[in-house]
PDB file of N, CA and C in Angstrom:
ATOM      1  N   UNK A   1      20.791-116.769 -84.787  1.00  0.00           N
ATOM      2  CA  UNK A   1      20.245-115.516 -85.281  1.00  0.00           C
ATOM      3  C   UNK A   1      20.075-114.565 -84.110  1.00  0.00           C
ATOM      4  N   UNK A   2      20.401-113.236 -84.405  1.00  0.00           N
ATOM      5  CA  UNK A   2      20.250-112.344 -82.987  1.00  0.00           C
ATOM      6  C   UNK A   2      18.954-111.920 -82.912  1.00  0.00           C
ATOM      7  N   UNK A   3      18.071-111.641 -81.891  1.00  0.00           N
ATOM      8  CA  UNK A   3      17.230-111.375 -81.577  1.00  0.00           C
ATOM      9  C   UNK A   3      16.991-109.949 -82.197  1.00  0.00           C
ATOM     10  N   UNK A   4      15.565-109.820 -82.554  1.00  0.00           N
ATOM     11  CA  UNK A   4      15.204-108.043 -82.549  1.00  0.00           C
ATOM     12  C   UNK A   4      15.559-107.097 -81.924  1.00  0.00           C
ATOM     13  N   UNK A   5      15.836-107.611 -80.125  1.00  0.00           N
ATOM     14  CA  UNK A   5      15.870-106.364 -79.195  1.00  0.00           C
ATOM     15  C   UNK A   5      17.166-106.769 -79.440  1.00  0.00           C
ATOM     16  N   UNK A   6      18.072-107.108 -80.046  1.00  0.00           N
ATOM     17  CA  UNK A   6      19.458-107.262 -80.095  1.00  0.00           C
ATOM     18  C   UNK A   6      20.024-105.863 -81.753  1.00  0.00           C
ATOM     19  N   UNK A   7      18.645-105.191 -82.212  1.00  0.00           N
ATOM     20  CA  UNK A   7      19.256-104.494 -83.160  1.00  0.00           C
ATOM     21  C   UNK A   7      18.840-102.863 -82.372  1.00  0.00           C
ATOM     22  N   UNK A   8      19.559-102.202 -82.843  1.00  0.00           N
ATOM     23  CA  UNK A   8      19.641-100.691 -83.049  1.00  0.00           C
ATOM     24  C   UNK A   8      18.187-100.391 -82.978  1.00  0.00           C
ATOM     25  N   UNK A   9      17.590 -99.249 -82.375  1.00  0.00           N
ATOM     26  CA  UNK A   9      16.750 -98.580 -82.928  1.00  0.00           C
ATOM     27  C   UNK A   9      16.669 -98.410 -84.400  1.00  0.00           C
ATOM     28  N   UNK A  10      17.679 -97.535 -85.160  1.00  0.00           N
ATOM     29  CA  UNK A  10      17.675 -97.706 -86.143  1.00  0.00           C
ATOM     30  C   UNK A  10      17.336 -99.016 -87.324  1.00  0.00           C
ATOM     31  N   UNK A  11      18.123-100.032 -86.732  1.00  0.00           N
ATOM     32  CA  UNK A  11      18.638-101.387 -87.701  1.00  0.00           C
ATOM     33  C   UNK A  11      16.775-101.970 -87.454  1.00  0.00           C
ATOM     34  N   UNK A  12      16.340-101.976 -86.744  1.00  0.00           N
ATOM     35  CA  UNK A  12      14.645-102.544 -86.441  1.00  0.00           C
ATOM     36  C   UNK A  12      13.684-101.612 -87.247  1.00  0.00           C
ATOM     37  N   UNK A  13      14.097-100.902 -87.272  1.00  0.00           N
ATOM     38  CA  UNK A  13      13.273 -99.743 -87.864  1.00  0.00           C
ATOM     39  C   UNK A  13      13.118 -99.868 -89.401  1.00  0.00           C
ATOM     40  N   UNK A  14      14.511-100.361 -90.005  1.00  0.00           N
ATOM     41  CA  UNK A  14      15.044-100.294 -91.328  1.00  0.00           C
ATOM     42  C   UNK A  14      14.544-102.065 -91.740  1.00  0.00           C
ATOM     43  N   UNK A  15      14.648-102.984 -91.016  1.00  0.00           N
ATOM     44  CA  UNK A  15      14.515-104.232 -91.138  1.00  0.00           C
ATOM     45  C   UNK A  15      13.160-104.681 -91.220  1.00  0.00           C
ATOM     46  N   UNK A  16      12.591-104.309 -90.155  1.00  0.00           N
ATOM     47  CA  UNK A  16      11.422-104.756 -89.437  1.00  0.00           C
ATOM     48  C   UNK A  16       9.911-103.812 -89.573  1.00  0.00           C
ATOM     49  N   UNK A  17      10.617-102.409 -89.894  1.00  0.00           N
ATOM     50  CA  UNK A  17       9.320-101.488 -90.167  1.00  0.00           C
ATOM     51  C   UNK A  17       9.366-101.190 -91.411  1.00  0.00           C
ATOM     52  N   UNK A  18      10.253-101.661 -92.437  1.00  0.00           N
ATOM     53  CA  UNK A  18      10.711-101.408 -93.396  1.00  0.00           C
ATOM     54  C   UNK A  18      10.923 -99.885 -93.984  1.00  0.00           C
ATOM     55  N   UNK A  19      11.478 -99.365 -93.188  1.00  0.00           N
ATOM     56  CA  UNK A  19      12.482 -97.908 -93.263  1.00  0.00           C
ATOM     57  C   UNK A  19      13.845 -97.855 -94.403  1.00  0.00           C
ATOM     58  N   UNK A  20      13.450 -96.428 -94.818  1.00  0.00           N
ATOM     59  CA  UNK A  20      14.957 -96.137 -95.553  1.00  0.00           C
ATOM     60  C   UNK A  20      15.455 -95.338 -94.936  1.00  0.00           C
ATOM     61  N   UNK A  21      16.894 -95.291 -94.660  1.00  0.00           N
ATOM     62  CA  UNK A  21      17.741 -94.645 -94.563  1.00  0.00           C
ATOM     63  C   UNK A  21      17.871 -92.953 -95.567  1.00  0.00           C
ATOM     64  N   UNK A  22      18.294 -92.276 -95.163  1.00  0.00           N
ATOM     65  CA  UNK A  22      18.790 -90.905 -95.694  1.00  0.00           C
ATOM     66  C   UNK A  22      19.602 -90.975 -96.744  1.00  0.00           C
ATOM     67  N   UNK A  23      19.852 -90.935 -98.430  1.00  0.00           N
ATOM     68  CA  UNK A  23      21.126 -91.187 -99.096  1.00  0.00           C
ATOM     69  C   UNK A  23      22.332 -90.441 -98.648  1.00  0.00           C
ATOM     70  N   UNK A  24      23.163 -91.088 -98.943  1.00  0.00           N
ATOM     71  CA  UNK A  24      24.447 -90.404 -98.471  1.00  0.00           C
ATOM     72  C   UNK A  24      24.783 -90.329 -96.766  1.00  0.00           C
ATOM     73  N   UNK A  25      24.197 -91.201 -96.354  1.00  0.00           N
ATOM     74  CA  UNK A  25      23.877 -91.160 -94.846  1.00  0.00           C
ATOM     75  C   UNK A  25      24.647 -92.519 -94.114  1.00  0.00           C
ATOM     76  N   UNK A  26      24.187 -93.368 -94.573  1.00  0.00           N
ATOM     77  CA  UNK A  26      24.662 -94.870 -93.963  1.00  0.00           C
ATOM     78  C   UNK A  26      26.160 -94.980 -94.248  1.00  0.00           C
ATOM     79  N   UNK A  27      27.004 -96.042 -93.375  1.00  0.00           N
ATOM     80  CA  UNK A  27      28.306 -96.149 -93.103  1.00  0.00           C
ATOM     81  C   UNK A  27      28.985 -96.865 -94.307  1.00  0.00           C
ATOM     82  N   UNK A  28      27.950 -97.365 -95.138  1.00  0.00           N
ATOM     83  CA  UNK A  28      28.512 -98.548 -96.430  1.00  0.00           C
ATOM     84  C   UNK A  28      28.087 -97.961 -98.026  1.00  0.00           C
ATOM     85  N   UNK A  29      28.104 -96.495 -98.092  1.00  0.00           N
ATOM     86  CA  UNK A  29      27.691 -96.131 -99.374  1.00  0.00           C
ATOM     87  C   UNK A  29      28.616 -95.433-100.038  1.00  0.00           C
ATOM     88  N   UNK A  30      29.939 -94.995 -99.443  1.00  0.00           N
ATOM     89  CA  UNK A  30      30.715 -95.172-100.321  1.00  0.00           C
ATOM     90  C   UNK A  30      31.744 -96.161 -99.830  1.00  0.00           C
ATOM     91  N   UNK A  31      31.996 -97.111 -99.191  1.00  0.00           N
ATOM     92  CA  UNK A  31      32.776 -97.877 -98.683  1.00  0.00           C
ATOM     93  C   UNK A  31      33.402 -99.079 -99.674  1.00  0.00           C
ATOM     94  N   UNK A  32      35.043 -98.635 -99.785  1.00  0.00           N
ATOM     95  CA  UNK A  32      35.779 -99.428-100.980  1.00  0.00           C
ATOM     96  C   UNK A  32      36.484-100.942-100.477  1.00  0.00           C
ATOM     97  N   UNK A  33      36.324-101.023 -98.988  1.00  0.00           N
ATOM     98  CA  UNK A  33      37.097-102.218 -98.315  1.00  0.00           C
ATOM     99  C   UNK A  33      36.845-103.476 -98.993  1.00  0.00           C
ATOM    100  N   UNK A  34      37.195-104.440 -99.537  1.00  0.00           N
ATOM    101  CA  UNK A  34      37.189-105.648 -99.870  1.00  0.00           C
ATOM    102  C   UNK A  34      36.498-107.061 -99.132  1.00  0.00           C
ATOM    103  N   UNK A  35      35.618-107.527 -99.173  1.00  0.00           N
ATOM    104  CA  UNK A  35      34.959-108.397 -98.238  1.00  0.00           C
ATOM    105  C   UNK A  35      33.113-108.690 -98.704  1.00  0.00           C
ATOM    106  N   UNK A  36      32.806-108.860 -97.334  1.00  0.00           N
ATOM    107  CA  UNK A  36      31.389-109.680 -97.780  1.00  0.00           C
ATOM    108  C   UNK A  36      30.513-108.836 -96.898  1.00  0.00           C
ATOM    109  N   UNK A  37      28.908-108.094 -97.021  1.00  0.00           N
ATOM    110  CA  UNK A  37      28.000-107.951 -96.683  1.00  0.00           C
ATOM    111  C   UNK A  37      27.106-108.580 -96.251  1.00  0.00           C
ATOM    112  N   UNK A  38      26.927-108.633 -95.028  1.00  0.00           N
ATOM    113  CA  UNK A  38      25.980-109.439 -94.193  1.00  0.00           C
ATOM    114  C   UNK A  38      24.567-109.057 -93.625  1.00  0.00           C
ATOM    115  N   UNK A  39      23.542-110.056 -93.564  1.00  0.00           N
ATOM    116  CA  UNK A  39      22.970-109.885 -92.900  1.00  0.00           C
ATOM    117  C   UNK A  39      22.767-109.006 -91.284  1.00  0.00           C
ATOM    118  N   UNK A  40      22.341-107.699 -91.202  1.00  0.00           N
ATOM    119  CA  UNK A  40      22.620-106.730 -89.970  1.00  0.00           C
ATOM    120  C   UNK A  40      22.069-107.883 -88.564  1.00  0.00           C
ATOM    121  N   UNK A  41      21.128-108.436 -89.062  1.00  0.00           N
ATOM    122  CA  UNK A  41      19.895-109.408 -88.270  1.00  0.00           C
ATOM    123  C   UNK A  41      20.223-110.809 -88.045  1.00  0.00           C
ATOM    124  N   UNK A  42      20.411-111.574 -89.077  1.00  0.00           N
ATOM    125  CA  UNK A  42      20.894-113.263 -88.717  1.00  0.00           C
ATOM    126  C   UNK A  42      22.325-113.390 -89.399  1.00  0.00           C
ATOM    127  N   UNK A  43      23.046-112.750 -89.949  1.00  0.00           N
ATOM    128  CA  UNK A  43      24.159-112.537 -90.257  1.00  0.00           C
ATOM    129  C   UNK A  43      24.561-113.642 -91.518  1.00  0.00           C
ATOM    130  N   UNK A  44      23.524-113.871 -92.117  1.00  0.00           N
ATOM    131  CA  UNK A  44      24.069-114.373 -93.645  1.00  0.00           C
ATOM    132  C   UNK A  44      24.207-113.588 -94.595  1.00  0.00           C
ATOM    133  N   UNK A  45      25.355-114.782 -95.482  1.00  0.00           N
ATOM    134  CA  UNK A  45      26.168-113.424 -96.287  1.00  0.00           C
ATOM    135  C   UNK A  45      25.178-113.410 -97.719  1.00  0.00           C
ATOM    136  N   UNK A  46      25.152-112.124 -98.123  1.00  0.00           N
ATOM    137  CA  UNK A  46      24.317-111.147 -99.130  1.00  0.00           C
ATOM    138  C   UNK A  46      25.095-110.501-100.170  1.00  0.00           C
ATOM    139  N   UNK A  47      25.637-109.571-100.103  1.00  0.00           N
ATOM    140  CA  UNK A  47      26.605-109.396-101.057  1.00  0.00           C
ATOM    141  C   UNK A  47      28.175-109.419-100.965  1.00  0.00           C
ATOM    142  N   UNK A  48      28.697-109.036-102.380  1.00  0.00           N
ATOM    143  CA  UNK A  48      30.431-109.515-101.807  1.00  0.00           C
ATOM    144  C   UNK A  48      30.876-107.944-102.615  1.00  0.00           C
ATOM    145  N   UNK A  49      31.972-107.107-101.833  1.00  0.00           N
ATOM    146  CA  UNK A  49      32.554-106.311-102.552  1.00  0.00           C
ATOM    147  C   UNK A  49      32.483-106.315-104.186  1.00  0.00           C
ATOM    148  N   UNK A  50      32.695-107.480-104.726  1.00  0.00           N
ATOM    149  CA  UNK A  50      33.177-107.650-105.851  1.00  0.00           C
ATOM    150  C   UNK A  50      31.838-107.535-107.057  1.00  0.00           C
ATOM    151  N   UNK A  51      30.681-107.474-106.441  1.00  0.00           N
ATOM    152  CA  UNK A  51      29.396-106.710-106.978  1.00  0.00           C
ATOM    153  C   UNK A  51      29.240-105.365-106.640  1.00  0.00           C
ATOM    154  N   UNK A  52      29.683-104.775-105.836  1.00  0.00           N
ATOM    155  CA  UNK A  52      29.037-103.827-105.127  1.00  0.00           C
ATOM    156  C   UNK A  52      30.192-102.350-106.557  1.00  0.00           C
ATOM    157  N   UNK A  53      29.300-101.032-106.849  1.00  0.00           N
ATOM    158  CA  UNK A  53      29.610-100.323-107.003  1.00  0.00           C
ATOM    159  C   UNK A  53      28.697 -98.954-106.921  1.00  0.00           C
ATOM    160  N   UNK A  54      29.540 -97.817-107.570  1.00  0.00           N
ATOM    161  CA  UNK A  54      29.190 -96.787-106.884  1.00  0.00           C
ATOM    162  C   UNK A  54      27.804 -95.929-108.590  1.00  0.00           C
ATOM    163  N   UNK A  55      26.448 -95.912-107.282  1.00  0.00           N
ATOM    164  CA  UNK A  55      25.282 -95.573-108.389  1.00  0.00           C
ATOM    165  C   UNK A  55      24.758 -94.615-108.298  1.00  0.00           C
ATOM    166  N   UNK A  56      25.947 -93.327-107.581  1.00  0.00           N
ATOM    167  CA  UNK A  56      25.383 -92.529-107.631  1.00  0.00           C
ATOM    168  C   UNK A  56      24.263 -91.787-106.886  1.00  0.00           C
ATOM    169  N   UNK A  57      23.603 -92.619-106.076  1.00  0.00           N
ATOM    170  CA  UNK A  57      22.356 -92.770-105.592  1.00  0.00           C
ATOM    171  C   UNK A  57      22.584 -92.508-104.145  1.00  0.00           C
ATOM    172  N   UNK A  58      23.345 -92.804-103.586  1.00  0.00           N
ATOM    173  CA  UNK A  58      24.048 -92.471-102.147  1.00  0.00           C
ATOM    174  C   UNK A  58      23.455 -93.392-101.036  1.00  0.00           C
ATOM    175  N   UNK A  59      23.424 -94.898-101.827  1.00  0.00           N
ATOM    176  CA  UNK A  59      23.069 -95.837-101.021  1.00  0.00           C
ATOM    177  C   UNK A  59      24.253 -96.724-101.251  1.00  0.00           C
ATOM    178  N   UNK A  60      24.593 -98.088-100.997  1.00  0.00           N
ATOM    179  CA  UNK A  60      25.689 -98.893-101.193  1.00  0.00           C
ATOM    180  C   UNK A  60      24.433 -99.656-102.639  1.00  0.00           C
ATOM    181  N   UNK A  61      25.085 -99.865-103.464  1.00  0.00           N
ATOM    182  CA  UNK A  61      24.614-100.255-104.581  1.00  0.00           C
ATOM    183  C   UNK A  61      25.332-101.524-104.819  1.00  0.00           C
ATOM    184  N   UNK A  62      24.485-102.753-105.457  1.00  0.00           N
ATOM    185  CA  UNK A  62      25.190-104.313-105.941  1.00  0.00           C
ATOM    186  C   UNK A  62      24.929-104.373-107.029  1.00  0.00           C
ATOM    187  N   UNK A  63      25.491-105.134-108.200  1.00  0.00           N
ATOM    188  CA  UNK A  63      25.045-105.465-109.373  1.00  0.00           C
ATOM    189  C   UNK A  63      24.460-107.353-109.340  1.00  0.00           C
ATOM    190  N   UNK A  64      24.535-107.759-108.059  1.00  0.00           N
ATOM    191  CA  UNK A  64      24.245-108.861-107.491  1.00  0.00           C
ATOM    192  C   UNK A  64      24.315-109.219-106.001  1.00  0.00           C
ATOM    193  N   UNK A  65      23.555-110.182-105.770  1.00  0.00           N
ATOM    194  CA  UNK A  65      23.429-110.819-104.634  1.00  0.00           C
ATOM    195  C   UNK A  65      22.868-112.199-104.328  1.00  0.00           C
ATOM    196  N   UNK A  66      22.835-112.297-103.457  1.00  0.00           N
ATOM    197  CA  UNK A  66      22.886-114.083-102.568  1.00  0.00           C
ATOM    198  C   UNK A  66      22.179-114.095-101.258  1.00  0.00           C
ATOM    199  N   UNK A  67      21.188-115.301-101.395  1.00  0.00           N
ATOM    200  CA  UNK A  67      20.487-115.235-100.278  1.00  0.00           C
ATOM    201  C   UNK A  67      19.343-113.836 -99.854  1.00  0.00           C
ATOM    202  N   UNK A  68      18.958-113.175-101.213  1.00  0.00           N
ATOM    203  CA  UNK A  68      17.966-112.654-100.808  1.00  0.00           C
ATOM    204  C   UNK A  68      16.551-112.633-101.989  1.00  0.00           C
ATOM    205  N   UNK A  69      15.560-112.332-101.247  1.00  0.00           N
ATOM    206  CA  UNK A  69      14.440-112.720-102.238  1.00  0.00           C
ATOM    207  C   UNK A  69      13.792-111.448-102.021  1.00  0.00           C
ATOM    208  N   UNK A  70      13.161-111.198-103.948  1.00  0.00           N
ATOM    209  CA  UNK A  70      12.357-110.448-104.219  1.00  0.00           C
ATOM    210  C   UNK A  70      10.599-109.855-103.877  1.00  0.00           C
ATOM    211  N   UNK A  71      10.563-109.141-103.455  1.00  0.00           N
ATOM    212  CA  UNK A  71       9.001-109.173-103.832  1.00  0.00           C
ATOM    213  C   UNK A  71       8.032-108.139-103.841  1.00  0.00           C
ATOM    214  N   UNK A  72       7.081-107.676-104.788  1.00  0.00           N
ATOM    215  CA  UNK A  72       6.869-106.717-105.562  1.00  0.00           C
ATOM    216  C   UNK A  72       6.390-105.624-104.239  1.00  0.00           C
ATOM    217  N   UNK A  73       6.199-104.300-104.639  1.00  0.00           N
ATOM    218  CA  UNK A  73       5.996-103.599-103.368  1.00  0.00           C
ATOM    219  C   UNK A  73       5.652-102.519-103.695  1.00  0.00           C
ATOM    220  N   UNK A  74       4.268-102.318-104.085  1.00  0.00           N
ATOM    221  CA  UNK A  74       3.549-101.497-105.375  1.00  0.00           C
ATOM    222  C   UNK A  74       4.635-101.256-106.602  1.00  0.00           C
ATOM    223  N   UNK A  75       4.833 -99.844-107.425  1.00  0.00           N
ATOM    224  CA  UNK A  75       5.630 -99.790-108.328  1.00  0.00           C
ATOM    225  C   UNK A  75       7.609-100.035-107.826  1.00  0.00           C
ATOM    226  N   UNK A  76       7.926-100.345-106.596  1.00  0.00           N
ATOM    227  CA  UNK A  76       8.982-100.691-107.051  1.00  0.00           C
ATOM    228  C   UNK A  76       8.985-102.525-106.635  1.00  0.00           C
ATOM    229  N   UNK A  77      10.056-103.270-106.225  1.00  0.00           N
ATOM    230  CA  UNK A  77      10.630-104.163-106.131  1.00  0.00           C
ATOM    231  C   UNK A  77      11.153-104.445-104.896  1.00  0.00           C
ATOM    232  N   UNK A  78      10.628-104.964-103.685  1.00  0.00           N
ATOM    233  CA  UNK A  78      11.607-104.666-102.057  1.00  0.00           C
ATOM    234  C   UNK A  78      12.510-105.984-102.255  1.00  0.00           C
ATOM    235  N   UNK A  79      13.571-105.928-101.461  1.00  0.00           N
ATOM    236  CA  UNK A  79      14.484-106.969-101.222  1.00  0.00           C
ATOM    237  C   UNK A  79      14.782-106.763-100.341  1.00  0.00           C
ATOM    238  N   UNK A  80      14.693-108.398 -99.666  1.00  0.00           N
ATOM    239  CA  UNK A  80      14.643-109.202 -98.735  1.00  0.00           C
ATOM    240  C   UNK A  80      15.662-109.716 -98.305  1.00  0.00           C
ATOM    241  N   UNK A  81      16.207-110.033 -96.815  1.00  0.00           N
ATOM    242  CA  UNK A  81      16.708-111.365 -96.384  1.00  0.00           C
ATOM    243  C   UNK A  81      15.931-112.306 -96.578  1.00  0.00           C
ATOM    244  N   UNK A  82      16.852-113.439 -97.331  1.00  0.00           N
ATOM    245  CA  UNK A  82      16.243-115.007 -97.587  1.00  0.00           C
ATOM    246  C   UNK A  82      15.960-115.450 -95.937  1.00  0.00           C
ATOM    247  N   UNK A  83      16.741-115.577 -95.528  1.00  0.00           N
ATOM    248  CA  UNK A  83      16.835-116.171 -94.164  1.00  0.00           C
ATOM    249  C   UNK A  83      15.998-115.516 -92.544  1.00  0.00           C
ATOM    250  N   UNK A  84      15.773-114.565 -92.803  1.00  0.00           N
ATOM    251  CA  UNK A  84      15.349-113.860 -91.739  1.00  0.00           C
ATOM    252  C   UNK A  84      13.849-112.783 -92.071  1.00  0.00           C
ATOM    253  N   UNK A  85      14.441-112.520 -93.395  1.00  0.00           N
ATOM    254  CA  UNK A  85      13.081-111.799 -94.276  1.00  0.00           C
ATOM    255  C   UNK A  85      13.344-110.532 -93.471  1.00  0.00           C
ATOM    256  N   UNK A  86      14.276-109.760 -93.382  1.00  0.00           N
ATOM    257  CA  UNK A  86      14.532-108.739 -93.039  1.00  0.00           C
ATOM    258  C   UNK A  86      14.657-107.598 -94.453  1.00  0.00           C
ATOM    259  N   UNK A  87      13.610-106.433 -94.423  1.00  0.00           N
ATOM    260  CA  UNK A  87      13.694-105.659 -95.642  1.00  0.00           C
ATOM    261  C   UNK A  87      15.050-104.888 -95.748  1.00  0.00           C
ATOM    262  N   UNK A  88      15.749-105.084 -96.929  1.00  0.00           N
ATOM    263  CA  UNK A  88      17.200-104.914 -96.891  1.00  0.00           C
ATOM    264  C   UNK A  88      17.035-103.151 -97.896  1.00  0.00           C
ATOM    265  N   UNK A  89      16.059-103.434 -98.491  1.00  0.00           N
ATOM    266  CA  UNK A  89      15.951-102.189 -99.465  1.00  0.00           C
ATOM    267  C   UNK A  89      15.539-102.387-100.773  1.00  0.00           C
ATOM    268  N   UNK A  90      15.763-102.169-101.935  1.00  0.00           N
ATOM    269  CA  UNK A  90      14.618-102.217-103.327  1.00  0.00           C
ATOM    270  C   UNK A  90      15.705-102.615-104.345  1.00  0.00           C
ATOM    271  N   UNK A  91      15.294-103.282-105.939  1.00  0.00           N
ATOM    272  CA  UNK A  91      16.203-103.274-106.578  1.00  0.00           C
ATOM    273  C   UNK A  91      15.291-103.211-108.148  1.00  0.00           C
ATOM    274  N   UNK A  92      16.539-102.683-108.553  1.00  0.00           N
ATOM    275  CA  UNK A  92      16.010-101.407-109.843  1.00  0.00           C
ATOM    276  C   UNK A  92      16.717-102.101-110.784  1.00  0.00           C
ATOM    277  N   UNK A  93      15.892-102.337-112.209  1.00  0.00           N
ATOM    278  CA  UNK A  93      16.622-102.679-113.606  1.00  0.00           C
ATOM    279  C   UNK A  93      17.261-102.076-114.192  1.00  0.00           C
ATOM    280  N   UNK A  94      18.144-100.948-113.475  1.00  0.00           N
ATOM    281  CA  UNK A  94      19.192-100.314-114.360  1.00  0.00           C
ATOM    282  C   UNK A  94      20.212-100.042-114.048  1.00  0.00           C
ATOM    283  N   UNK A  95      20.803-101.354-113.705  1.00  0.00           N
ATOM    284  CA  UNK A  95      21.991-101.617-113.220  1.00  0.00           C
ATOM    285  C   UNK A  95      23.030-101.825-114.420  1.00  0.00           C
ATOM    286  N   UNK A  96      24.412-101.897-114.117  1.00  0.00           N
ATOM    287  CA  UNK A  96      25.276-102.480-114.608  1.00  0.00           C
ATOM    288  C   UNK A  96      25.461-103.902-115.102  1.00  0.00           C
ATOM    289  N   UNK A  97      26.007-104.142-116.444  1.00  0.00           N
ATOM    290  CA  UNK A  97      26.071-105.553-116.685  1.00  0.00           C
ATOM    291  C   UNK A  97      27.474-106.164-115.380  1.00  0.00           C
ATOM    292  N   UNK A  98      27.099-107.651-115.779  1.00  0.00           N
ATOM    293  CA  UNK A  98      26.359-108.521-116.812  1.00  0.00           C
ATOM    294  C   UNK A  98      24.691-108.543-115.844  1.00  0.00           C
ATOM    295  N   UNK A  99      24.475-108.329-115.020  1.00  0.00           N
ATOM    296  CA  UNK A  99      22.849-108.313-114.784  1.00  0.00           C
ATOM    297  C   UNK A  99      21.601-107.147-114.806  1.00  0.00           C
ATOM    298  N   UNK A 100      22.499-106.118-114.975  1.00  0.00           N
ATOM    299  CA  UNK A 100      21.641-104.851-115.306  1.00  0.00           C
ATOM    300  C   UNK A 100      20.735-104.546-114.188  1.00  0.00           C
ATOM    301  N   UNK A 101      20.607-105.519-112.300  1.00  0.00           N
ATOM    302  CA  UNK A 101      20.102-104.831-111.524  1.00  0.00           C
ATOM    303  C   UNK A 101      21.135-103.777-111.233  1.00  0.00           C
ATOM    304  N   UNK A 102      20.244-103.100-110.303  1.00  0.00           N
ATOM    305  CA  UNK A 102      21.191-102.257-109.264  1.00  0.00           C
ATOM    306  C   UNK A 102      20.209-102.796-107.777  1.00  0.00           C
ATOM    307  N   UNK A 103      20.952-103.327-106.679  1.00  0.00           N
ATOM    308  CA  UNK A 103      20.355-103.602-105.225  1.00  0.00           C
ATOM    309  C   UNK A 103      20.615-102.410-104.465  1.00  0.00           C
ATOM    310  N   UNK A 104      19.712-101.729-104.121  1.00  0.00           N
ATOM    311  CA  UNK A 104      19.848-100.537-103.337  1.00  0.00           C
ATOM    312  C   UNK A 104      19.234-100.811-102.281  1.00  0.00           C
ATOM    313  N   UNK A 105      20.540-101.148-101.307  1.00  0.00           N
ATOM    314  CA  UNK A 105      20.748-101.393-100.003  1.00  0.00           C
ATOM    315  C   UNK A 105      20.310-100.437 -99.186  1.00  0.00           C
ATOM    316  N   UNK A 106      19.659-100.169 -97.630  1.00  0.00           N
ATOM    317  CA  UNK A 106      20.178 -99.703 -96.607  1.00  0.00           C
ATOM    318  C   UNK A 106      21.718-100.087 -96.180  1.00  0.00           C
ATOM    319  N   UNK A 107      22.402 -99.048 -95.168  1.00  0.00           N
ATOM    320  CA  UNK A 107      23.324 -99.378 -95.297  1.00  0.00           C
ATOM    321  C   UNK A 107      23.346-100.024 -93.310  1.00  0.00           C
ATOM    322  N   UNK A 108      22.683 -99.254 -92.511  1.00  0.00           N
ATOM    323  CA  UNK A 108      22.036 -99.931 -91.584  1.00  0.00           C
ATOM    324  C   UNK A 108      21.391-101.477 -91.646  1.00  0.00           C
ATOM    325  N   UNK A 109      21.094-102.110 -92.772  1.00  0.00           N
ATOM    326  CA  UNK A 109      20.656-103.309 -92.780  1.00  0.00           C
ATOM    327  C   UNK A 109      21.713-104.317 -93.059  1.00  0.00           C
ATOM    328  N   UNK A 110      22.645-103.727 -93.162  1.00  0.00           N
ATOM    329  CA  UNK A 110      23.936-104.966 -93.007  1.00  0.00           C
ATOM    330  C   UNK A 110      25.375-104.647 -92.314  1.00  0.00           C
ATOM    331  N   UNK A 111      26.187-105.466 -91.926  1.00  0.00           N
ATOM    332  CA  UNK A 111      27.610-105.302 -91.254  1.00  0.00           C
ATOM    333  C   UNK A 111      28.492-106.255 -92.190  1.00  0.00           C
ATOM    334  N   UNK A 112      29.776-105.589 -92.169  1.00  0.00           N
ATOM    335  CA  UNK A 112      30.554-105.944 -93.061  1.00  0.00           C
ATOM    336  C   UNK A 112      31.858-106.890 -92.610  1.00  0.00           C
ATOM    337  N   UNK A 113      32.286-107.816 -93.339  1.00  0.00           N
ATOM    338  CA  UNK A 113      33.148-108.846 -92.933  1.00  0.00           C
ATOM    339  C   UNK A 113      34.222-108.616 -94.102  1.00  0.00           C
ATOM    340  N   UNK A 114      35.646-108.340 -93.575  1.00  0.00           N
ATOM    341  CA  UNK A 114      36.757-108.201 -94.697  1.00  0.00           C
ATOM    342  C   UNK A 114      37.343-109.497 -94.415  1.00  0.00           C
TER     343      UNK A 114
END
């Protein structure tokens, strides 16, 4: 796992102070490349292209994911790295089937593997 002083100003900020990003701002919100979303911090994999679509919202949006855990955060929902517990961003019940979330990512909180 990489160390804290091993992330971005930014990526610590977003992880660790639990920061959002700007919509329409981060490098993975409209990004169509094919592959897997990783952990920015210990580098386990989280989402896969093949969830991920576009919500409008101007964040990278999933209709699923792996390896991360929920937990309540006044009226919305934060999501987590399982593994590192790094705040990845929030997830909303009005997503697309078949699960009807939407995971609204930072896009600073992960790096991408094609």
């Amino acid at each position: 796992m990489a160390s804290s002083s091993k992330l971005t100003p930014e990526q610590y900020h977003l992880l660790r102070e639990k920061g959002t990003e700007a919509p329409f701002t981060g490098k993975y919100w409209n990004h169509k490349e094919k592959g897997t979303y990783v952990c920015a911090h210990c580098g386990i994999e989280l989402f896969t292209s093949d969830t991920k679509y576009d919500s409008g919202t101007g964040w990278p949006s999933f209709w699923d994911g792996e390896n991360v855990e929920m937990k309540p955060d006044g009226q919305r929902t934060e999501v987590l790295c399982k593994k590192c517990k790094g705040h990845l961003g929030h997830v909303f019940d009005d997503g697309p089937k078949p699960t009807g979330k939407r995971y609204c990512i930072n896009s600073a909180a992960l790096t991408f593997k094609s």
